[in-house]
Protein backbone atom coordinates (compact mmCIF):
# COMPACT_ATOMS: atom_id res chain seq x y z
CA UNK A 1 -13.77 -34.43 3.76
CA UNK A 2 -14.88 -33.76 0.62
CA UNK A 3 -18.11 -31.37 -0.65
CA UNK A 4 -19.22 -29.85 -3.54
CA UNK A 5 -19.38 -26.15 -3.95
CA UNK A 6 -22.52 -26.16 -6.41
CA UNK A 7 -24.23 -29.15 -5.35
CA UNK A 8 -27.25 -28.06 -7.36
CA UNK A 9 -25.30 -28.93 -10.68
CA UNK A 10 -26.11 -32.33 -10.18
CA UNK A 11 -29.68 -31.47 -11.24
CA UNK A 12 -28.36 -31.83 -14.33
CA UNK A 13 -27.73 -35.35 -14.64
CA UNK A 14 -30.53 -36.35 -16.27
CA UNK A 15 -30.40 -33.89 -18.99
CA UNK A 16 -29.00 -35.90 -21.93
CA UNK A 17 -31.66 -38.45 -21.36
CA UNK A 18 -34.31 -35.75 -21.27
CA UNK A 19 -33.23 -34.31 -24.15
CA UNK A 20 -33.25 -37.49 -26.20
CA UNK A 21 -36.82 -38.35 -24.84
CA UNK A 22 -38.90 -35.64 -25.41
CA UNK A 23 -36.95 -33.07 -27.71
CA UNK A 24 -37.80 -33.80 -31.67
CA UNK A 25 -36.07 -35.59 -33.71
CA UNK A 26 -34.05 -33.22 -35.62
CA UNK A 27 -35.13 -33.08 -39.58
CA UNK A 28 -33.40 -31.33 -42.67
CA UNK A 29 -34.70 -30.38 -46.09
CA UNK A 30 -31.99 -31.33 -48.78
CA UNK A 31 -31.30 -33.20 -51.44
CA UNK A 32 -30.61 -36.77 -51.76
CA UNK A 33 -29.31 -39.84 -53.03
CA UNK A 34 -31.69 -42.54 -53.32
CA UNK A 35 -29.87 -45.94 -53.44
CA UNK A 36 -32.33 -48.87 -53.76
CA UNK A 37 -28.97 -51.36 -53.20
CA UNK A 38 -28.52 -50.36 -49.76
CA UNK A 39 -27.04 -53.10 -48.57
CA UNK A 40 -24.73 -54.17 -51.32
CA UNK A 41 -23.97 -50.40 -51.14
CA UNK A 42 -22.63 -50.31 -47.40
CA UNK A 43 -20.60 -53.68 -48.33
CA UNK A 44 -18.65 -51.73 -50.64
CA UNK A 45 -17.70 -48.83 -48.77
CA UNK A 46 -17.37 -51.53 -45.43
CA UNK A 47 -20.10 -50.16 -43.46
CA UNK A 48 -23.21 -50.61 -42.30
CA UNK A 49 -26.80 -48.28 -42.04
CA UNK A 50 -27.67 -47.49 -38.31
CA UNK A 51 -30.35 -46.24 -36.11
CA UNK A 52 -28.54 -43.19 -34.29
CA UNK A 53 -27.87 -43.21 -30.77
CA UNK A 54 -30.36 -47.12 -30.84
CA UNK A 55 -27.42 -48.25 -32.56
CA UNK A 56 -24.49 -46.96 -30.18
CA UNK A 57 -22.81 -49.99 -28.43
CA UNK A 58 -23.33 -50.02 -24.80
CA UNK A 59 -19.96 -49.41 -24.12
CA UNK A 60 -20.13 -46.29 -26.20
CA UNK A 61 -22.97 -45.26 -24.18
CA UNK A 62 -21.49 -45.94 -20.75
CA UNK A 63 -18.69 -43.83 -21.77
CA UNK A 64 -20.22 -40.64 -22.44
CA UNK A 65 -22.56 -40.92 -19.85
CA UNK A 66 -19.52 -41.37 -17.62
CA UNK A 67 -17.79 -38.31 -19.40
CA UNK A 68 -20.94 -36.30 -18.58
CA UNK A 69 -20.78 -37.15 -14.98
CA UNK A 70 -17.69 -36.06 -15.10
CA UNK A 71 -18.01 -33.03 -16.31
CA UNK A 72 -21.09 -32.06 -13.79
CA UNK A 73 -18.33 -33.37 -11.04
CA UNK A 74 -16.52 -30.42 -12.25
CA UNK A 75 -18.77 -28.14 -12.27
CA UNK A 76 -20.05 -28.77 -8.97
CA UNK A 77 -16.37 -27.38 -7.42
CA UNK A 78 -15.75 -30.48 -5.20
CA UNK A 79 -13.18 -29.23 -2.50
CA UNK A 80 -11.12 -31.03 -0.07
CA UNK A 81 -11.48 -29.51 3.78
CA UNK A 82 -8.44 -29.00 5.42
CA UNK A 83 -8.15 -28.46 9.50
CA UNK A 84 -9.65 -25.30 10.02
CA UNK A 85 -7.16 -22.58 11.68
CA UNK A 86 -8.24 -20.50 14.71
CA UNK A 87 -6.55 -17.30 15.05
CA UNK A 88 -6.50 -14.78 18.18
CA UNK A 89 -7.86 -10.70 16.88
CA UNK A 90 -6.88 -8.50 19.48
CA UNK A 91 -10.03 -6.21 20.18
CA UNK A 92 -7.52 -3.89 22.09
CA UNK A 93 -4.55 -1.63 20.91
CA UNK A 94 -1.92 -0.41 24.18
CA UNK A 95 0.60 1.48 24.14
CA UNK A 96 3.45 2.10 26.34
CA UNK A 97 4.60 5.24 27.07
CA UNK A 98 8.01 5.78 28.54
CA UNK A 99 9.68 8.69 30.57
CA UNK A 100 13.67 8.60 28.53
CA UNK A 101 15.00 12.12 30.02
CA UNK A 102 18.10 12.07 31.91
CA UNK A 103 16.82 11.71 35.59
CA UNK A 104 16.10 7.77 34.40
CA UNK A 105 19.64 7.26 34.43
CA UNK A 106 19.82 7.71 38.58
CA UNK A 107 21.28 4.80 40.09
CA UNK A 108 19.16 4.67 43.21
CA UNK A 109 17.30 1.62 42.47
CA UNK A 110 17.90 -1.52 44.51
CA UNK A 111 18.16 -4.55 41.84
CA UNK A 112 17.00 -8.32 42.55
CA UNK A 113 20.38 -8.80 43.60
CA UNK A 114 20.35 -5.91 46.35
CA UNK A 115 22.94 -3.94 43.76
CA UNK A 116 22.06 -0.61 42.60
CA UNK A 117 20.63 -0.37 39.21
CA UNK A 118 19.33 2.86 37.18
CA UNK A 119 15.69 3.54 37.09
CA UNK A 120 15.34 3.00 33.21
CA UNK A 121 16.67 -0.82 33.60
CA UNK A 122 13.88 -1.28 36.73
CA UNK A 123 11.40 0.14 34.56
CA UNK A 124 12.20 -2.31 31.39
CA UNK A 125 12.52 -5.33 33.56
CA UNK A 126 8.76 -4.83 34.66
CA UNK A 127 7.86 -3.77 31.28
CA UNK A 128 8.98 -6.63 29.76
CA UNK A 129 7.33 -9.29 31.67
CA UNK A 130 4.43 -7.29 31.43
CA UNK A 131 4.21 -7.85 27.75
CA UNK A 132 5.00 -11.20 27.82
CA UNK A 133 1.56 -11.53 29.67
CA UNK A 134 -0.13 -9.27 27.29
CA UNK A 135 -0.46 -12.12 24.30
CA UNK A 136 -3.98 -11.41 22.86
CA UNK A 137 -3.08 -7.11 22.25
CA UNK A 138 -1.51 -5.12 20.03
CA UNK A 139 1.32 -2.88 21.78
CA UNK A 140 2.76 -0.24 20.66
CA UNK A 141 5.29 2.52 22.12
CA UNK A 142 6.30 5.62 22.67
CA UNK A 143 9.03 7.98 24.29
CA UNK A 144 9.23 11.00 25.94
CA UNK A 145 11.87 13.33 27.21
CA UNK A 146 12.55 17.49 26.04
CA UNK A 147 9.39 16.33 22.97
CA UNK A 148 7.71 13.05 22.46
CA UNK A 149 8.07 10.55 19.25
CA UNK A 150 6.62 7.05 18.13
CA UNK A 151 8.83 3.99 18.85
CA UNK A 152 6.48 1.40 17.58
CA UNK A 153 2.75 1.63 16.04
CA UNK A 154 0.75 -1.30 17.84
CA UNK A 155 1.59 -4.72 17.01
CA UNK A 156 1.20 -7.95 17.58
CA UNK A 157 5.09 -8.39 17.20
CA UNK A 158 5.82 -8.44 20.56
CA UNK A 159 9.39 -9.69 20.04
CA UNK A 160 10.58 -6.94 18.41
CA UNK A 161 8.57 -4.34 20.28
CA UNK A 162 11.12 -5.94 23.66
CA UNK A 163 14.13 -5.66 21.34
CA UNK A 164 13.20 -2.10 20.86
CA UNK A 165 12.62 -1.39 24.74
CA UNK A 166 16.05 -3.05 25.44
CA UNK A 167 18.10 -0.68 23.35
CA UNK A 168 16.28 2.29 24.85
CA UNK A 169 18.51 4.24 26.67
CA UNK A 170 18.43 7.20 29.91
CA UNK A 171 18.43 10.67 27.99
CA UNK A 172 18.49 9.85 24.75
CA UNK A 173 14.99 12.04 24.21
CA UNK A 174 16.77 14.68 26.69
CA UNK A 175 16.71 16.64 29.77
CA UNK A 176 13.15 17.14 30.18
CA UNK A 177 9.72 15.80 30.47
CA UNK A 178 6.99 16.30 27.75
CA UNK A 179 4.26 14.00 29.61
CA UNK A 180 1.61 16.67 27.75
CA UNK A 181 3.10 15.92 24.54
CA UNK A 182 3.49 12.39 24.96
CA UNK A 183 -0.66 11.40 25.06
CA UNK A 184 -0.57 14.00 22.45
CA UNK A 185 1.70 11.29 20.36
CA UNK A 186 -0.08 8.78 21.42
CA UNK A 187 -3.60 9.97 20.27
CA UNK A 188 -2.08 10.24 16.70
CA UNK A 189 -0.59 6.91 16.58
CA UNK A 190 -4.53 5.52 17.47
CA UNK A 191 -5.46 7.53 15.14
CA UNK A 192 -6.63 5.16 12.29
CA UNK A 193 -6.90 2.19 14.99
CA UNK A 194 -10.10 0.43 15.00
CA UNK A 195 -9.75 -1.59 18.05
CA UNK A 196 -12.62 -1.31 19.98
CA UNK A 197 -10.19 -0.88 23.20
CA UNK A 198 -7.75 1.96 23.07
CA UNK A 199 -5.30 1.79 26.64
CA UNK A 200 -2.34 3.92 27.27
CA UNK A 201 0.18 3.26 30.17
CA UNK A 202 2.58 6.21 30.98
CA UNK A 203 5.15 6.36 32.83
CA UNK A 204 7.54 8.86 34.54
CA UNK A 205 9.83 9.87 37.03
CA UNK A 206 9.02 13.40 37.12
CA UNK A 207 6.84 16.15 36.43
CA UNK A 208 5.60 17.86 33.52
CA UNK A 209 8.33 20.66 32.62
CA UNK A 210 8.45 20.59 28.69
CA UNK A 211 4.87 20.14 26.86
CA UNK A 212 3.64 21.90 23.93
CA UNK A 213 -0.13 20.41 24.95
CA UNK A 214 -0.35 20.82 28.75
CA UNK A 215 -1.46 17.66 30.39
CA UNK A 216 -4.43 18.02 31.20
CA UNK A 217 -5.59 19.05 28.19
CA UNK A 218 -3.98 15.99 26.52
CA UNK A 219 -5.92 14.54 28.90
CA UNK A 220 -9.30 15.52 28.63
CA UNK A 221 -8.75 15.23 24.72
CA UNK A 222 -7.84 11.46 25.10
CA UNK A 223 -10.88 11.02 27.03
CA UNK A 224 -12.89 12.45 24.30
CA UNK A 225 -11.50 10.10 22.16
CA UNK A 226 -12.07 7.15 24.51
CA UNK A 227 -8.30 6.60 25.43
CA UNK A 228 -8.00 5.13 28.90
CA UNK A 229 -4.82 6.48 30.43
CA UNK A 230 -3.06 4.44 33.43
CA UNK A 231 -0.56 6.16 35.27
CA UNK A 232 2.34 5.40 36.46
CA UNK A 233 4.57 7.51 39.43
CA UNK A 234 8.66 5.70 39.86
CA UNK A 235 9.94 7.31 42.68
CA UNK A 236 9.42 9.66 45.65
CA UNK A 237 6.39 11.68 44.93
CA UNK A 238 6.61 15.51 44.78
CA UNK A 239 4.97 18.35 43.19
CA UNK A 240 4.28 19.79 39.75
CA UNK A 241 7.30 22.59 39.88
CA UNK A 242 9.69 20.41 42.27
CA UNK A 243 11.84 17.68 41.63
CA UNK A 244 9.92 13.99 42.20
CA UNK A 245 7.12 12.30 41.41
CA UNK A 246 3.95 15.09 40.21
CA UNK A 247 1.30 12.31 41.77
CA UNK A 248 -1.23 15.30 41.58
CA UNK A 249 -1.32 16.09 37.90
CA UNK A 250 -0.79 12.02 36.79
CA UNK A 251 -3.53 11.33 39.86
CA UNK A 252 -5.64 13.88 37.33
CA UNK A 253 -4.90 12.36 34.29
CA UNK A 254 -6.15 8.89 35.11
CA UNK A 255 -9.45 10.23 36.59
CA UNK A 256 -10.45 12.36 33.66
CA UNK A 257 -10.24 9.57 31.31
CA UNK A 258 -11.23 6.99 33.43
CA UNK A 259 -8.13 5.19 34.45
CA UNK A 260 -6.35 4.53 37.67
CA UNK A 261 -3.00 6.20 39.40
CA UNK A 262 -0.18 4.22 41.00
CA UNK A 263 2.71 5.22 42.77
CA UNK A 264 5.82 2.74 42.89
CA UNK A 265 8.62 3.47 44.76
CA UNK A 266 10.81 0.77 44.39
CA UNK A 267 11.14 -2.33 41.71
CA UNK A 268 9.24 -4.42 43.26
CA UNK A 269 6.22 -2.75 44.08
CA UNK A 270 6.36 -1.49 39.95
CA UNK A 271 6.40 -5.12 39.12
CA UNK A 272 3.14 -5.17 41.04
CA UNK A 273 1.64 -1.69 39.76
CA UNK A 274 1.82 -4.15 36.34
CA UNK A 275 0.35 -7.25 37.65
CA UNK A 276 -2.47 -5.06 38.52
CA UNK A 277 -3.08 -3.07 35.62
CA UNK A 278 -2.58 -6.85 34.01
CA UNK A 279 -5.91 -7.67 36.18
CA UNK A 280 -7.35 -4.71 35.26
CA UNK A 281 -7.60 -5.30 31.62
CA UNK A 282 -8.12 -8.82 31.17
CA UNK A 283 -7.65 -10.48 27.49
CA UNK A 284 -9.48 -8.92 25.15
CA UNK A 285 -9.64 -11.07 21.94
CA UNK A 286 -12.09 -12.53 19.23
CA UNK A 287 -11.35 -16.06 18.16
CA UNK A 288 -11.57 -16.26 14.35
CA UNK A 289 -11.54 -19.47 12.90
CA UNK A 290 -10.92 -19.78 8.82
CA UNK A 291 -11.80 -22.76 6.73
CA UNK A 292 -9.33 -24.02 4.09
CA UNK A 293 -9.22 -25.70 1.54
CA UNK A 294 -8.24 -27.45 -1.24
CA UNK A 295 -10.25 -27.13 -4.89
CA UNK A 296 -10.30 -30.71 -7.21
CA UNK A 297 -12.38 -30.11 -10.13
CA UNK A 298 -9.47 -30.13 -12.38
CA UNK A 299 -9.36 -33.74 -11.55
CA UNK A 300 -12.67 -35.00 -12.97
CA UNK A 301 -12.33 -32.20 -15.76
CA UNK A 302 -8.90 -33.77 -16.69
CA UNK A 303 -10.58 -37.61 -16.84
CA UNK A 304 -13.39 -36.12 -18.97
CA UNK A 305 -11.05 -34.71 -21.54
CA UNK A 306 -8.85 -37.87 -21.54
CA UNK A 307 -11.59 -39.96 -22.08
CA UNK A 308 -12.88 -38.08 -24.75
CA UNK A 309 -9.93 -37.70 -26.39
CA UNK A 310 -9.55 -41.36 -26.04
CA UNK A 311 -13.29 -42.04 -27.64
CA UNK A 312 -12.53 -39.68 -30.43
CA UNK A 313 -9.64 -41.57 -31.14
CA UNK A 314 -11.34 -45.56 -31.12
CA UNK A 315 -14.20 -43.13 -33.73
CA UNK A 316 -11.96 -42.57 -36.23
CA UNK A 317 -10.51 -46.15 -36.51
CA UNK A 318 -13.11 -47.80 -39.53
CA UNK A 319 -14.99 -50.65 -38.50
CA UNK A 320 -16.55 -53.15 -40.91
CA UNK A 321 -19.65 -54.22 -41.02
CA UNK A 322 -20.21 -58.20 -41.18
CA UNK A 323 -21.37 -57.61 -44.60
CA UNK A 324 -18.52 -56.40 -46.13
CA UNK A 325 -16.27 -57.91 -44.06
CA UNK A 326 -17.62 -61.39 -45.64
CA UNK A 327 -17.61 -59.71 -49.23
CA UNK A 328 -13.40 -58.79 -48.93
CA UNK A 329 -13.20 -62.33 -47.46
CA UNK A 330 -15.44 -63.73 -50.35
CA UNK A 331 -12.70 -61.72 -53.17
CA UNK A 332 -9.89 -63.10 -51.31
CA UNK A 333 -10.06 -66.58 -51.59
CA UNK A 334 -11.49 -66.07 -55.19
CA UNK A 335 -8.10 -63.76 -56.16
CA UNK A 336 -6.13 -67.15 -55.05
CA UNK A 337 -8.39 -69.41 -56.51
């Protein structure tokens, strides 16, 4: 489809004709040559007297009228509309926070194929098809073991993001478990997001041994900040100074900023602990659709010049008038008489 930009320019059509109607003629004061042999005059220098724009052939006329439409086509921006292109914005930012220290690497996991498998390779298996079902957000990631660090800001790139979560590995971020210092981390990668959903999911096999910001007080910061924190217990549950799973303190967490706990002791029932927080945050997206298209006023522009170029041209070829065309054809036959 094709529209104009301006459409208002075409107001302008009549102009020329408006101008030659009621403007007035257009007089000079200077001096003159008065020839009283006007017409043997013209026959000598093979032209004729006219009548200004009375005397324009019609096909002059029809020309630059033509030129001037052209030109107001041009003016008006005529565009060509091409299929418009919708576009998912996520309206929420996540991010995925992952217990690294060395206790993941305990091979006391039964696999899908009843084999033992370590917890860290349970956990990414669950996390993984997780964020294949999280298409309309922006995930990001982070790790925790004796500190915490950024893996990945939130993104839409969620291909890379599961590279990144496949090459993690089982006490590569050490010993320990900074679960304070990880929403800690967390809060400053959000910090310039303007989602209007903030979410963080964390995730541990442990309890709280190593923090610079104590939990709780992560937490209740976070909650200040309107980060909802999901929990997430993977393994036998304990106590906050024994080995296991400190359900208390994550049970805590989730409640002061308005999220929920979940306990998952084996990888099955994690898979589900993520199918429900799936449920739990449904897509959260805003359609935006975007118009393109395609501007063509360089095509009438380009006619108007090449037809005025061309009229310029067929003006500066001389044309006779019938006068003195019949006085050259009245010397010639006397030269060869």
């Amino acid at each position: 489809m094709i529209l104009f930009d301006a459409p208002w320019v075409w107001l302008l059509l009549p102009l020329p004709w408006l101008g030659y109607r009621w403007l007035p003629v257009y007089r000079e004061q200077r001096r003159a040559l008065r020839v009283p042999f006007t017409v043997a005059f013209s026959g000598r220098i093979d032209s004729a007297p006219g009548k200004g724009l009375e005397s324009l052939p019609a096909t002059t006329l029809l020309v630059r009228w033509l030129i001037w439409i052209l030109l107001l086509a041009a003016a008006a921006r005529p565009v060509s509309l091409e299929p418009p292109l919708s576009t998912l914005e996520p309206r929420r930012d996540l991010v995925l926070a992952i217990d690294l220290s060395e206790s993941m690497a305990e091979r006391d996991v039964i696999g899908p194929d009843h084999t033992r498998i370590d917890r860290l390779s349970a956990v990414k298996a669950a996390i993984t098809t997780f964020i294949h079902q999280r298409a309309s957000d922006r995930i990001g990631m982070v790790g925790f073991g004796d500190g915490a660090f950024p893996l990945a800001p939130p993104s839409s790139d969620h291909g890379t993001l599961i590279q990144m979560l496949d090459a993690l590995a089982s006490g590569m971020a050490g010993a320990n478990t900074a679960m304070g210092d990880a929403i800690g981390v967390t809060l400053n990668l959000l910090d310039e997001s303007q989602a209007p959903e903030q979410l963080l999911i964390l995730l541990t096999d442990g309890n709280d041994n190593r923090s610079l910001l104590p939990p709780l007080q992560a937490a209740a910061i976070a909650a200040e900040r309107g980060l909802v924190i999901h929990t997430i217990g993977f393994g036998q549950p304990g106590d906050s100074v024994g080995d296991g799973v400190d359900t208390e303190t994550l049970a805590r967490i989730a409640n002061a900023t308005g999220g929920q706990h979940f306990l998952a002791t084996d990888p099955q029932a994690l898979a589900q602990v993520y199918r429900t927080i799936d449920g739990l945050t449904p897509e959260n997206a805003e359609v935006i659709t975007a118009q393109p298209h395609r501007e063509l006023f360089w095509i009438p522009a380009l006619i108007a010049v090449g037809l005025s170029v061309l009229q310029a041209l067929a003006g500066a070829v001389p044309v006779r008038s019938d006068h003195g065309r019949q006085q050259h054809d009245d010397k010639s036959r006397a030269g060869h008489a």
